[in-house]
Protein backbone atom coordinates (compact mmCIF):
# COMPACT_ATOMS: atom_id res chain seq x y z
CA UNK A 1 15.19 -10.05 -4.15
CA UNK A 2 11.96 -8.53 -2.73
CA UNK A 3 9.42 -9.97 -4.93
CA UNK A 4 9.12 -13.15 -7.57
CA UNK A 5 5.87 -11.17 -9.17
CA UNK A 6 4.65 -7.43 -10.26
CA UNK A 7 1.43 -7.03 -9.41
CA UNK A 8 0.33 -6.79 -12.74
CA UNK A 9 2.19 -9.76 -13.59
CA UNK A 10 0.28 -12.49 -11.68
CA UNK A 11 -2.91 -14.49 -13.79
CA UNK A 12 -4.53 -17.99 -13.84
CA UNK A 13 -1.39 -19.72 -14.75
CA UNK A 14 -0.04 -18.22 -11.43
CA UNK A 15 -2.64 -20.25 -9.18
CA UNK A 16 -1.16 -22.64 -6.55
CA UNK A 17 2.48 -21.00 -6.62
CA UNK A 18 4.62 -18.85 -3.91
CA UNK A 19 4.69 -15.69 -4.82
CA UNK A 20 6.53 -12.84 -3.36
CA UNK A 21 4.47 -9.52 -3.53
CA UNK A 22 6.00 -5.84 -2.53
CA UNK A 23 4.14 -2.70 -2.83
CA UNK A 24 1.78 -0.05 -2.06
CA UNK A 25 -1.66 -0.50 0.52
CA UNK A 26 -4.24 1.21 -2.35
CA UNK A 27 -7.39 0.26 0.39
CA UNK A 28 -8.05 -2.02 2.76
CA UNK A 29 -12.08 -3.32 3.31
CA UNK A 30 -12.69 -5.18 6.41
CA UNK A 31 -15.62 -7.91 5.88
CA UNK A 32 -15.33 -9.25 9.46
CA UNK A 33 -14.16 -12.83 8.65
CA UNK A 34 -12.05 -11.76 5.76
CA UNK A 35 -9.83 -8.39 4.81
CA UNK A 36 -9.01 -7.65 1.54
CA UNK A 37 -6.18 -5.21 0.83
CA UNK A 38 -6.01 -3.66 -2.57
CA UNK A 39 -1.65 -4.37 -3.26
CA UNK A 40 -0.63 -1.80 -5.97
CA UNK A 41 2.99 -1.56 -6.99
CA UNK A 42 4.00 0.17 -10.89
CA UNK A 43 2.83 -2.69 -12.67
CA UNK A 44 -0.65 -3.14 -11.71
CA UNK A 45 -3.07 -3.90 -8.49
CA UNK A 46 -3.47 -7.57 -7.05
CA UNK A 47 -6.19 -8.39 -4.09
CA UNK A 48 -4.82 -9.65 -1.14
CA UNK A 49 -7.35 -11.98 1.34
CA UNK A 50 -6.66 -12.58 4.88
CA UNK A 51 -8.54 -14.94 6.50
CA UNK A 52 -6.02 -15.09 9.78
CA UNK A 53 -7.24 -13.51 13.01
CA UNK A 54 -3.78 -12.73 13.64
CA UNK A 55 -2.63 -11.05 10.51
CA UNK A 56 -5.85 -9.20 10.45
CA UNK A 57 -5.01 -7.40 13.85
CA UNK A 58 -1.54 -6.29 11.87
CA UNK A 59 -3.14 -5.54 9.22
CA UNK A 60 -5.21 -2.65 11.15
CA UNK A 61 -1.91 -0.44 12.03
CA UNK A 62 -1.40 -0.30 8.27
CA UNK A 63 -2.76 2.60 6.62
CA UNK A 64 -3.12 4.00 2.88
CA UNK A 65 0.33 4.31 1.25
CA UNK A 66 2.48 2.04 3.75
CA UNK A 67 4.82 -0.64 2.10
CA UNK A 68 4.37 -4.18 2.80
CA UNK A 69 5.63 -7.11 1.39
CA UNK A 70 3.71 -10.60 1.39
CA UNK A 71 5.07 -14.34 0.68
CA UNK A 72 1.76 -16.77 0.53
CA UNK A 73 0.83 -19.58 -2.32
CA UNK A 74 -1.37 -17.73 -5.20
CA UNK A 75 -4.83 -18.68 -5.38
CA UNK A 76 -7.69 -18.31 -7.68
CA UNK A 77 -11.14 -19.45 -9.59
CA UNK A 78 -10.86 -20.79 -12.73
């Protein structure tokens, strides 16, 4: 299987879970410390931080429309 979630799927009662994501870059906004990638598959749009140096470098060959797919524990404010 490619993903646990939809996009559109994950909420609160997600928060502290694995989650498998697959889908569609929508945008990407570099902050310097932190990139946020807008992850839109058929079911909705979930934001995706990266706070790794590393991943942010990958994440810069990426462009609008290319597929990725993401495994990392859910977060969120309650």
């Amino acid at each position: 299987m490619y993903r646990t979630k939809t996009c559109g799927e994950l909420n609160i009662k997600n928060v502290n879970e694995e989650v498998e994501l697959s889908g569609w870059i929508q945008k990407v906004r570099n902050l310097g410390a932190m990139v946020f990638i807008d992850l839109r598959d058929e079911f909705g749009i979930t934001q995706i931080v990266v706070n790794d140096e590393k991943l942010q470098e990958q994440i810069r060959e990426y462009t609008t429309e290319s597929c990725i797919h993401i495994k990392r524990t859910s977060c969120g404010k309650k």
